[in-house]
N, C-alpha and C. Protein backbone atom coordinates (compact mmCIF):
# COMPACT_ATOMS: atom_id res chain seq x y z
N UNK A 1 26.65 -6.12 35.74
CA UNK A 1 26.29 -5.76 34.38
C UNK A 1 24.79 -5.45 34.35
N UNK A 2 24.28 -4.48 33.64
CA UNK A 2 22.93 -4.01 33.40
C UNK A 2 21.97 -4.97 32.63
N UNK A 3 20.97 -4.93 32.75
CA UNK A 3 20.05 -5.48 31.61
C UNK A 3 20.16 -4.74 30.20
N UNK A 4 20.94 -4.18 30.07
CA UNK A 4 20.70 -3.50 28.52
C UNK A 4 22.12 -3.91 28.28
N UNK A 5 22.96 -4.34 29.06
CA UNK A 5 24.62 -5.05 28.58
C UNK A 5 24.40 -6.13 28.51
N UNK A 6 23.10 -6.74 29.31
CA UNK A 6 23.32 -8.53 28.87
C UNK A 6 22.44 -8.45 27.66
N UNK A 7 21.30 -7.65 27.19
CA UNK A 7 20.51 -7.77 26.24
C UNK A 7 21.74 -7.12 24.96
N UNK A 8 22.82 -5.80 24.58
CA UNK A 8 23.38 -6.07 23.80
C UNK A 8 24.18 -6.93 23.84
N UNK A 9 25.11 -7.76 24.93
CA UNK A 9 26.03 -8.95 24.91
C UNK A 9 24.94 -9.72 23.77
N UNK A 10 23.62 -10.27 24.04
CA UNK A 10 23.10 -11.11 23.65
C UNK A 10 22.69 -11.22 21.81
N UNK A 11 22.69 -9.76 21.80
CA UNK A 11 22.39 -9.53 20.16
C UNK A 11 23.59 -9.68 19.44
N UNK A 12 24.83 -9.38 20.29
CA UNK A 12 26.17 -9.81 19.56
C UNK A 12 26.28 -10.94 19.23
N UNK A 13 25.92 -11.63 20.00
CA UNK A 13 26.57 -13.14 19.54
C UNK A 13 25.53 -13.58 18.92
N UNK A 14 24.50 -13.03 19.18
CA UNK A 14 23.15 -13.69 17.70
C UNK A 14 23.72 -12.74 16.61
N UNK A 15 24.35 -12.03 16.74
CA UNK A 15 24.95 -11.40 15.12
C UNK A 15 25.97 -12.43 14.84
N UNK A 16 26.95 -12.57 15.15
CA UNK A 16 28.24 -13.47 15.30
C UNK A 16 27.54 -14.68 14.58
N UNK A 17 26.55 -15.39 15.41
CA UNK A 17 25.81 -16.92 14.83
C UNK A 17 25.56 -16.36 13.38
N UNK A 18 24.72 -14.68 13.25
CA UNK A 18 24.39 -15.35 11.54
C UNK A 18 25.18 -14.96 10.71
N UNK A 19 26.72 -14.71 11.08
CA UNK A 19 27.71 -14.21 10.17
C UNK A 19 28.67 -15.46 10.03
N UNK A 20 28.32 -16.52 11.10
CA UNK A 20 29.11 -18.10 10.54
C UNK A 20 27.79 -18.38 10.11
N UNK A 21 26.97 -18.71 10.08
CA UNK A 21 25.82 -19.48 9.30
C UNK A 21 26.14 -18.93 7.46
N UNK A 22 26.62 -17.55 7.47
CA UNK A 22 26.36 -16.37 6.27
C UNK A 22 27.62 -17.07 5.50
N UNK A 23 28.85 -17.16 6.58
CA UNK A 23 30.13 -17.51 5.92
C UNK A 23 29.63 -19.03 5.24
N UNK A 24 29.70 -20.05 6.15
CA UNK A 24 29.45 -21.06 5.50
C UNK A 24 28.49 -21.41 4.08
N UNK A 25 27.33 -20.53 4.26
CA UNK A 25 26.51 -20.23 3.05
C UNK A 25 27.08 -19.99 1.76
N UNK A 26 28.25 -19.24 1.96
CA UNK A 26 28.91 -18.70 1.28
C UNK A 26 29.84 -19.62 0.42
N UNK A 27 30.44 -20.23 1.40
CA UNK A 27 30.91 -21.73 0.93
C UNK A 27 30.46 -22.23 -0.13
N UNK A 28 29.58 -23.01 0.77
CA UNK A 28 28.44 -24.15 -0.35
C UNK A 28 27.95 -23.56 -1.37
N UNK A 29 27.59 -21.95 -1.54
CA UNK A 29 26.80 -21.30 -2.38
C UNK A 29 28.59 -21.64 -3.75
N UNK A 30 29.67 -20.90 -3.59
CA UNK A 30 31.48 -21.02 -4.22
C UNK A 30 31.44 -23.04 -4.68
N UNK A 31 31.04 -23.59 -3.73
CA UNK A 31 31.33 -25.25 -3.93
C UNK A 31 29.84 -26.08 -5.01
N UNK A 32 28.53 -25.07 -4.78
CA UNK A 32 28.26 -25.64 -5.96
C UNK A 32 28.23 -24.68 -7.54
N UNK A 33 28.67 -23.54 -7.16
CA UNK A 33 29.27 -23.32 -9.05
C UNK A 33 30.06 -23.79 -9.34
N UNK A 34 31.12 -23.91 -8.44
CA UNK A 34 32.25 -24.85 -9.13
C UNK A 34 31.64 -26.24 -9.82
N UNK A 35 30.54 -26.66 -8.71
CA UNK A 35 30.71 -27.92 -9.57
C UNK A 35 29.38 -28.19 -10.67
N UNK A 36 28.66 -26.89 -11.03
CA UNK A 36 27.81 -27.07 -11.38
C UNK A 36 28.47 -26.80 -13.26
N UNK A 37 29.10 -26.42 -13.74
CA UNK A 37 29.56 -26.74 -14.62
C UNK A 37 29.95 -27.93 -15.31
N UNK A 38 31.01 -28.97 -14.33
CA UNK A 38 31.06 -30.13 -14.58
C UNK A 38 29.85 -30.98 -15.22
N UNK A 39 28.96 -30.56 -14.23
CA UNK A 39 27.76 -31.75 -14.52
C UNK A 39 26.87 -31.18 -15.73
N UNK A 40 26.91 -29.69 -16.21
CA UNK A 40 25.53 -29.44 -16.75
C UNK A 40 26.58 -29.52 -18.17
N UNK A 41 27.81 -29.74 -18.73
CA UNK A 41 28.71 -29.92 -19.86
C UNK A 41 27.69 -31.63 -20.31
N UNK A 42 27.06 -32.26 -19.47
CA UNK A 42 26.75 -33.47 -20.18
C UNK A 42 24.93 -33.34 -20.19
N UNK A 43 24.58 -32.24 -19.34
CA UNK A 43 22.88 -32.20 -19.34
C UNK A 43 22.34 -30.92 -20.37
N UNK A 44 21.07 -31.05 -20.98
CA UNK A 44 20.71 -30.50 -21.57
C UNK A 44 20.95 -28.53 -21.57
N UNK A 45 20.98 -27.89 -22.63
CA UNK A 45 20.77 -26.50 -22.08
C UNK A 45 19.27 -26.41 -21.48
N UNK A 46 19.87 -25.01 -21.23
CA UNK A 46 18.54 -24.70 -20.11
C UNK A 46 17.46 -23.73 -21.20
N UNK A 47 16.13 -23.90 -20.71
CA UNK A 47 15.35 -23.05 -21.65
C UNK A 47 15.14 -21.98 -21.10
N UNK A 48 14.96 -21.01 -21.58
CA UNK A 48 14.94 -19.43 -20.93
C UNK A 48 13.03 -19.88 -20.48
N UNK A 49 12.78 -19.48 -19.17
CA UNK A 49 11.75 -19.57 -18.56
C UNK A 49 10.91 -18.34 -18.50
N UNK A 50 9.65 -18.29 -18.70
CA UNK A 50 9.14 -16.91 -18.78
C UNK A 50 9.17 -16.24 -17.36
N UNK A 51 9.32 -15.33 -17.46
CA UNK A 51 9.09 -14.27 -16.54
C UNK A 51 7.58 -13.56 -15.40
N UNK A 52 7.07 -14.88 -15.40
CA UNK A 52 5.88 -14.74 -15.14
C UNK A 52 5.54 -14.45 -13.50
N UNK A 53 6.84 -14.71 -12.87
CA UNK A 53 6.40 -14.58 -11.46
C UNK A 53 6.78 -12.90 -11.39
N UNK A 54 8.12 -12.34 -12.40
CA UNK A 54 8.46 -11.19 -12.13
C UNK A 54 7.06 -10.26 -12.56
N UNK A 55 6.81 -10.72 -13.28
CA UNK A 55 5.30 -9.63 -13.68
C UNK A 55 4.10 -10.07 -12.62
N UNK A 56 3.90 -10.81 -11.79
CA UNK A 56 3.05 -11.50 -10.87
C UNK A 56 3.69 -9.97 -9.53
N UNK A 57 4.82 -10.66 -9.19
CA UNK A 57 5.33 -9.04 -7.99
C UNK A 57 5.37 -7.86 -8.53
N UNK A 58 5.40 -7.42 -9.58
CA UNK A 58 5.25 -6.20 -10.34
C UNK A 58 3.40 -6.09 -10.24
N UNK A 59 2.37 -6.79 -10.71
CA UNK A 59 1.48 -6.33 -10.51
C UNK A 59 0.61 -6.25 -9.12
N UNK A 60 1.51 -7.26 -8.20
CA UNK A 60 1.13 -7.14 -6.52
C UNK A 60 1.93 -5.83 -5.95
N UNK A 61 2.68 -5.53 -6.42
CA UNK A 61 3.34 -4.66 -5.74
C UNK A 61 2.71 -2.95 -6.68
N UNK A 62 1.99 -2.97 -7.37
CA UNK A 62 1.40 -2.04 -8.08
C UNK A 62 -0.02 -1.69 -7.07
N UNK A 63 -0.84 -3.08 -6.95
CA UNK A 63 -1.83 -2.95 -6.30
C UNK A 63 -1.63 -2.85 -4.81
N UNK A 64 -0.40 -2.97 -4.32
CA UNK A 64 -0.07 -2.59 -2.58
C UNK A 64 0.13 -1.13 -2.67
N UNK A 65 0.98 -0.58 -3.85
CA UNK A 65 0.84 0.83 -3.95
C UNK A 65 -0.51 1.68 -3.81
N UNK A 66 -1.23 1.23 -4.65
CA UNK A 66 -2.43 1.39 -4.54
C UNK A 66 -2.85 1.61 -3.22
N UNK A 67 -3.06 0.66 -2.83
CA UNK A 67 -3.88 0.32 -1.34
C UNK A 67 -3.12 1.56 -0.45
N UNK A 68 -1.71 1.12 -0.41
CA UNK A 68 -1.26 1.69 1.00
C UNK A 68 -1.54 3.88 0.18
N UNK A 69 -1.55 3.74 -1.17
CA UNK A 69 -1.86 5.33 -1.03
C UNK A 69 -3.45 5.90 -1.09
N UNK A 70 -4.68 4.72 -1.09
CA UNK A 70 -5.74 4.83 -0.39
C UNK A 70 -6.05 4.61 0.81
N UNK A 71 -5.09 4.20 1.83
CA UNK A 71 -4.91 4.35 2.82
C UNK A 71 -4.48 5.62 3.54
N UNK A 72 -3.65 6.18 2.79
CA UNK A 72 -2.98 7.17 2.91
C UNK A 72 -3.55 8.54 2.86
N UNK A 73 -4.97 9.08 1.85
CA UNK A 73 -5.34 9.54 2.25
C UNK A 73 -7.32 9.58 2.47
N UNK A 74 -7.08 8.33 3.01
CA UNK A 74 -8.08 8.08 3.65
C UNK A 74 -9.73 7.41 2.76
N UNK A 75 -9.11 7.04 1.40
CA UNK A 75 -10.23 7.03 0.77
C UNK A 75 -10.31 4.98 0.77
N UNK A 76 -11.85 4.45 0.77
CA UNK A 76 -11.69 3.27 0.82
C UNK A 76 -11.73 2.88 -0.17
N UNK A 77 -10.88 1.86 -0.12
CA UNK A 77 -10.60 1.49 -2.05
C UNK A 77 -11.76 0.74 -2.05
N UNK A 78 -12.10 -0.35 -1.61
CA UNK A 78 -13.04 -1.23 -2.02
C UNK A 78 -14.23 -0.24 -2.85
N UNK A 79 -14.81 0.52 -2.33
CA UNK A 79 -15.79 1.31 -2.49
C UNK A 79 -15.53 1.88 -3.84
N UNK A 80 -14.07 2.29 -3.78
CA UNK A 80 -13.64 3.11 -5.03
C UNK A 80 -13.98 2.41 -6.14
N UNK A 81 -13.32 1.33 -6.19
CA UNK A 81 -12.99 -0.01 -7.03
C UNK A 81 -14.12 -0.22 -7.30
N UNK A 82 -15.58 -0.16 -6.68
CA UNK A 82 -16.46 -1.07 -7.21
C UNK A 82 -17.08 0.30 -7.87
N UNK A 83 -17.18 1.30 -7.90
CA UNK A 83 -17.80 2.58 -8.51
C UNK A 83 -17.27 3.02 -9.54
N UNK A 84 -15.67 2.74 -9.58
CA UNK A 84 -15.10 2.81 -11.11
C UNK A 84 -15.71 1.74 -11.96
N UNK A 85 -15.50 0.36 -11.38
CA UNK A 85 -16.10 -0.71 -12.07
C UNK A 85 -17.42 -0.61 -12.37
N UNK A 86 -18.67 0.05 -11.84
CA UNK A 86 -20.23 0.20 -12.59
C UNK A 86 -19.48 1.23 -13.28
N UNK A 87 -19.22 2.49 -13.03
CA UNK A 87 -18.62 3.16 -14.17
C UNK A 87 -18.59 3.24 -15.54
N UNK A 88 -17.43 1.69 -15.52
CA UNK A 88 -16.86 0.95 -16.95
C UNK A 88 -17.78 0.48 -17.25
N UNK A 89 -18.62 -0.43 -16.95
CA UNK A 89 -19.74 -1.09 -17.14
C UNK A 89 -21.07 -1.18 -17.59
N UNK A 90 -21.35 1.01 -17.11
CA UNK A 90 -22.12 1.48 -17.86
C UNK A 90 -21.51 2.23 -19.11
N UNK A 91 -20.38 3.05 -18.88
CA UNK A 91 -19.86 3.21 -20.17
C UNK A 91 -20.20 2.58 -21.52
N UNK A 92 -19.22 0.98 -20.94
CA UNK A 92 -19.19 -0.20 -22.08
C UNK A 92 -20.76 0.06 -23.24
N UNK A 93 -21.73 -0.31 -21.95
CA UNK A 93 -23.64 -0.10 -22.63
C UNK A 93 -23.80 0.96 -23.21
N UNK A 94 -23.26 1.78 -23.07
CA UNK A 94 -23.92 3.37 -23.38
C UNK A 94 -23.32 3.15 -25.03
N UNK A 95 -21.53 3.25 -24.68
CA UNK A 95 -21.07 2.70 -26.04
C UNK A 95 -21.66 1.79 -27.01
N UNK A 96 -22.57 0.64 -26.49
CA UNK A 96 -23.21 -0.38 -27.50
C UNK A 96 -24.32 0.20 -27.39
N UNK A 97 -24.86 0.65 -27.15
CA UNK A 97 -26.11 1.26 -27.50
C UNK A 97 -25.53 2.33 -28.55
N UNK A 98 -24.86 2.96 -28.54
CA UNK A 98 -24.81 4.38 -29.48
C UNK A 98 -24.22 3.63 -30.63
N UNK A 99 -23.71 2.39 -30.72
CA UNK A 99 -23.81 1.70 -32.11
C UNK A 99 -25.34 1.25 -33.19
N UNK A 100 -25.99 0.76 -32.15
CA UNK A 100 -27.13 0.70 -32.55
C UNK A 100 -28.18 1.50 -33.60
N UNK A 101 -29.08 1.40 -34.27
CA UNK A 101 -29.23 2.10 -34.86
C UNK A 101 -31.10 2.63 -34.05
N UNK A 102 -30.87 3.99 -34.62
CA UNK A 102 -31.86 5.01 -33.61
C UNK A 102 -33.11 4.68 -33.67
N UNK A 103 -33.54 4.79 -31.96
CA UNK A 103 -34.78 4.13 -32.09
C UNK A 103 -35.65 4.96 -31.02
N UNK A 104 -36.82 5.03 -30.57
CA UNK A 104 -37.36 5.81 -29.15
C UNK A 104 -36.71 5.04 -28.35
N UNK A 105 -36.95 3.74 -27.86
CA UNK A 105 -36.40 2.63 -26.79
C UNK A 105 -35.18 2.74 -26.73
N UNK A 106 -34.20 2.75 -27.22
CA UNK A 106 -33.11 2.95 -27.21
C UNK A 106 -32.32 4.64 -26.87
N UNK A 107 -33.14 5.50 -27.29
CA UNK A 107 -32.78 7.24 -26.51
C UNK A 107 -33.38 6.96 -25.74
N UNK A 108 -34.48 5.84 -24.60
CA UNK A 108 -34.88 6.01 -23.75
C UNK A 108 -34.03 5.48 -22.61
N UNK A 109 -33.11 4.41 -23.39
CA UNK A 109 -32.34 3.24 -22.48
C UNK A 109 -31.01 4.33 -22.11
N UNK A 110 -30.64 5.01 -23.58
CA UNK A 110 -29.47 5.88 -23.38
C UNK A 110 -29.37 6.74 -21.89
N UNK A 111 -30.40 7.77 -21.86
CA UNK A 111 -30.96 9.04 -21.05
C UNK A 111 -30.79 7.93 -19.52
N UNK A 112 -31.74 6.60 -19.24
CA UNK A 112 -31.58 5.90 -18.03
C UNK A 112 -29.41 5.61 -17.77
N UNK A 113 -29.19 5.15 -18.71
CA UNK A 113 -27.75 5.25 -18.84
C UNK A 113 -26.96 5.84 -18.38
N UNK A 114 -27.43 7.24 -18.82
CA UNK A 114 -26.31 8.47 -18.91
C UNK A 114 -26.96 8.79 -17.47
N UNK A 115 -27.90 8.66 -17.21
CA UNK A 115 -28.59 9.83 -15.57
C UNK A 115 -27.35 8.64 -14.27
N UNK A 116 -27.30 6.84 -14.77
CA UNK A 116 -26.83 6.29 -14.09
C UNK A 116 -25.35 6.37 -13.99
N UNK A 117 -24.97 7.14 -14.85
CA UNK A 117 -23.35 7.84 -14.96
C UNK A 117 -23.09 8.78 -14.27
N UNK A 118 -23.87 9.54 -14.19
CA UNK A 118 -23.95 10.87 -14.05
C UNK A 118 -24.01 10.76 -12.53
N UNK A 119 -24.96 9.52 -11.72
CA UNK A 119 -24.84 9.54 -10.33
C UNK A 119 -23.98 8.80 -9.80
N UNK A 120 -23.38 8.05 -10.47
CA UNK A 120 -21.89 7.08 -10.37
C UNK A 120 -20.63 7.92 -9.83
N UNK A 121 -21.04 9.19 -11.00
CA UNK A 121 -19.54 10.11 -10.97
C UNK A 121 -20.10 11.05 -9.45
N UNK A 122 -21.29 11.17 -9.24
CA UNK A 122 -21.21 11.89 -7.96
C UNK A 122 -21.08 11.42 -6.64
N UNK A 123 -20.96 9.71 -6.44
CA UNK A 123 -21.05 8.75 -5.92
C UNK A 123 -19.37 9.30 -6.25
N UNK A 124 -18.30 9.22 -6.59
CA UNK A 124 -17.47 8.78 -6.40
C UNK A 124 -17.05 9.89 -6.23
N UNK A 125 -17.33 11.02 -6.59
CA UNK A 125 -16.91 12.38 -6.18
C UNK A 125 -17.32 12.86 -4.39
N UNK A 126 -18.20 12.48 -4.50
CA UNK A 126 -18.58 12.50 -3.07
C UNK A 126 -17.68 11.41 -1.93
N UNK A 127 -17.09 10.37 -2.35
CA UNK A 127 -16.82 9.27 -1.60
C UNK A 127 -15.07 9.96 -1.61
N UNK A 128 -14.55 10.54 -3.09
CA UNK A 128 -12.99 11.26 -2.56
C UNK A 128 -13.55 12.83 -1.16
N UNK A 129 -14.73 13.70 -1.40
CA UNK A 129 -14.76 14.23 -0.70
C UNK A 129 -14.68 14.02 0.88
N UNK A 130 -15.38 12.54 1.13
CA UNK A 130 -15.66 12.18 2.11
C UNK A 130 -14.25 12.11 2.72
N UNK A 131 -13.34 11.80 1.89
CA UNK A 131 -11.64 11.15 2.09
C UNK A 131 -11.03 12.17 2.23
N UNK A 132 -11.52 12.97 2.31
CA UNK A 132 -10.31 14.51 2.04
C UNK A 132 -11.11 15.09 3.44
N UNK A 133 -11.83 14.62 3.90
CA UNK A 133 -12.57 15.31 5.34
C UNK A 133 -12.29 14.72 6.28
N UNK A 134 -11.92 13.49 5.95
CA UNK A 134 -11.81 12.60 7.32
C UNK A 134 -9.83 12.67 7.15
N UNK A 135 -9.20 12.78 6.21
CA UNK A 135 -8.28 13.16 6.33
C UNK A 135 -8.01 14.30 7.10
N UNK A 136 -8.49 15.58 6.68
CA UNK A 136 -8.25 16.81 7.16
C UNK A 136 -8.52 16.94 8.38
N UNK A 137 -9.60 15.88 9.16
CA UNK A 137 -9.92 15.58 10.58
C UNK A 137 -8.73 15.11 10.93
N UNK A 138 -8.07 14.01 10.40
CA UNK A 138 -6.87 13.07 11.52
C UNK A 138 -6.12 13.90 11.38
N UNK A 139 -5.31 15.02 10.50
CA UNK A 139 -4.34 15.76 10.41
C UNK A 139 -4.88 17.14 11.52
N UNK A 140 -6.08 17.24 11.94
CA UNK A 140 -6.60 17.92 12.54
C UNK A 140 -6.04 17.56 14.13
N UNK A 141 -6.96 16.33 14.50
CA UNK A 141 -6.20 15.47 15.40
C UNK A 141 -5.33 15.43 16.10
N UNK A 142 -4.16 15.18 14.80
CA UNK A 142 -2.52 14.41 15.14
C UNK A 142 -1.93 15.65 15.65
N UNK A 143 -2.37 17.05 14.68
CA UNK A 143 -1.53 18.26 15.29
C UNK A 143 -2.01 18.51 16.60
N UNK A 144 -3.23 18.75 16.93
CA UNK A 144 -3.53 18.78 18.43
C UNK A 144 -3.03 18.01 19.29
N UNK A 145 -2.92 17.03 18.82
CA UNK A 145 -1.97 15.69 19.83
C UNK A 145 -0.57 16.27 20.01
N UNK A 146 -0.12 17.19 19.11
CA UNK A 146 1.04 16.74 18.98
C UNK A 146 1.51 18.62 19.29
N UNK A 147 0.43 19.28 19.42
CA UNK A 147 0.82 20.85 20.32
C UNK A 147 0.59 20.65 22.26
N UNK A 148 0.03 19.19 22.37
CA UNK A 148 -0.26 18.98 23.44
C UNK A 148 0.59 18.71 24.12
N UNK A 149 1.58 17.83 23.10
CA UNK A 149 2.45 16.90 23.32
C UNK A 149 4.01 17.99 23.84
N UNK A 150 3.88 18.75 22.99
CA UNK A 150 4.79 20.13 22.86
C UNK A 150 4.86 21.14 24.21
N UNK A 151 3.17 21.14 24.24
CA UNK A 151 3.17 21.99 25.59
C UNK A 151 3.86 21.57 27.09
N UNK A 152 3.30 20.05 27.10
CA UNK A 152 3.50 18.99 28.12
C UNK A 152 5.14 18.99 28.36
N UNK A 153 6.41 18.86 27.30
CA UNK A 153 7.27 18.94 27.47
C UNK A 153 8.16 20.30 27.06
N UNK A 154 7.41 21.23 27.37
CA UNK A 154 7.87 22.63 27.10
C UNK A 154 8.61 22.78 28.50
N UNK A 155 9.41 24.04 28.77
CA UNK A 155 10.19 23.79 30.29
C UNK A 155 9.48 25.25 30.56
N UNK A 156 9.04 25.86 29.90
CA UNK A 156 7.66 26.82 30.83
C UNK A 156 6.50 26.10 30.85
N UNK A 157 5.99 25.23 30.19
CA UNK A 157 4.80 24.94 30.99
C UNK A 157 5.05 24.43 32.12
N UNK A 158 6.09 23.19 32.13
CA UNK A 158 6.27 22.29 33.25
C UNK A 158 6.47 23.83 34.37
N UNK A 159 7.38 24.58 34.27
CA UNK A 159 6.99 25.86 35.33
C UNK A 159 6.05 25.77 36.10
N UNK A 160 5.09 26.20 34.73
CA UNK A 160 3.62 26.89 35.72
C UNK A 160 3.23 25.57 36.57
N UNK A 161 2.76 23.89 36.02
CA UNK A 161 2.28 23.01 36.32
C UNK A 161 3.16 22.90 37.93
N UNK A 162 4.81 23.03 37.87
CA UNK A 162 5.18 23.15 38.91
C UNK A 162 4.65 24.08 39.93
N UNK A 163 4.46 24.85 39.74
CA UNK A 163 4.09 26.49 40.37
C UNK A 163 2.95 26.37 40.89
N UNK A 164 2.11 25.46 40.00
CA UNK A 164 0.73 25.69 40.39
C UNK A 164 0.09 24.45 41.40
N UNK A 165 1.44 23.21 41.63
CA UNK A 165 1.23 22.72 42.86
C UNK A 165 1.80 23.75 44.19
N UNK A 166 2.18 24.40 44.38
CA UNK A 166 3.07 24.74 45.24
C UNK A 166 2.42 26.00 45.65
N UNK A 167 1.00 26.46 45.60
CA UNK A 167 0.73 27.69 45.50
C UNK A 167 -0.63 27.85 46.37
């Protein structure tokens, strides 16, 4: 017998083990509804529990989206994240300042404000550009890898490579 007949022999019967482990589960899972009626006819009802872990994986699984599609094309979130956040932050000021009522010091604080917005947004415009270059590099890359890869197992190149020992 081969090593790849004793290695699938071997995954069979580790399938087999978790399909009696699964059956029996199955059991106990049938043996306590049955008896979980009996007992809860004399214990209190149950209180509907908030939903707090389902909105907990809903907002982890929002922010993995996130990640894995700044990963994806190449932009670093951290960086992102903290440049939206001065962003908001100067926004917020600019907004409480333009409540204020008009003053020189205050069109002076605005103008420092707005110039610090203004280089925020090119800071972050520049940081997706940066992401769209280093993308367009690995896709640059991967295809070269991967016409190399093409050539290497082409049955005319292997030809010539043959040919060109023999010559």
């Amino acid at each position: 017998m081969t090593v790849s007949g004793l290695s699938f022999n071997n995954l069979q019967l580790q399938y087999q083990a978790l399909k009696l482990d699964d059956a029996s589960l199955q059991r106990q899972n049938v043996a306590d509804q049955v008896a979980a009626p009996a007992t809860l006819k004399h214990a209190e009802p149950k209180q509907p529990k908030p939903n707090v872990n389902n909105e907990n994986q809903s907002a982890f699984l929002a922010q993995l989206m996130e990640q894995m599609l700044a990963n994806r094309i190449g932009l670093d979130k951290q960086k992102y994240d903290e440049i939206t956040k001065k962003i908001e932050e100067t926004q917020q000021q600019i907004d409480t300042l333009s409540e204020q009522p008009a003053s020189p010091a205050k069109d002076k604080q605005l103008s420092i404000l707005e110039q610090k917005l203004e280089q925020l947004n090119d800071a972050l415009e520049s940081l997706v550009e940066q992401a769209n270059r280093n993308r367009e590099q690995k896709e640059r890359t991967e295809l070269a890898a991967k016409d190399l890869l093409e050539q290497y197992h082409s049955p005319a190149a292997a030809q010539r490579v043959k040919n060109s020992f023999f010559v």
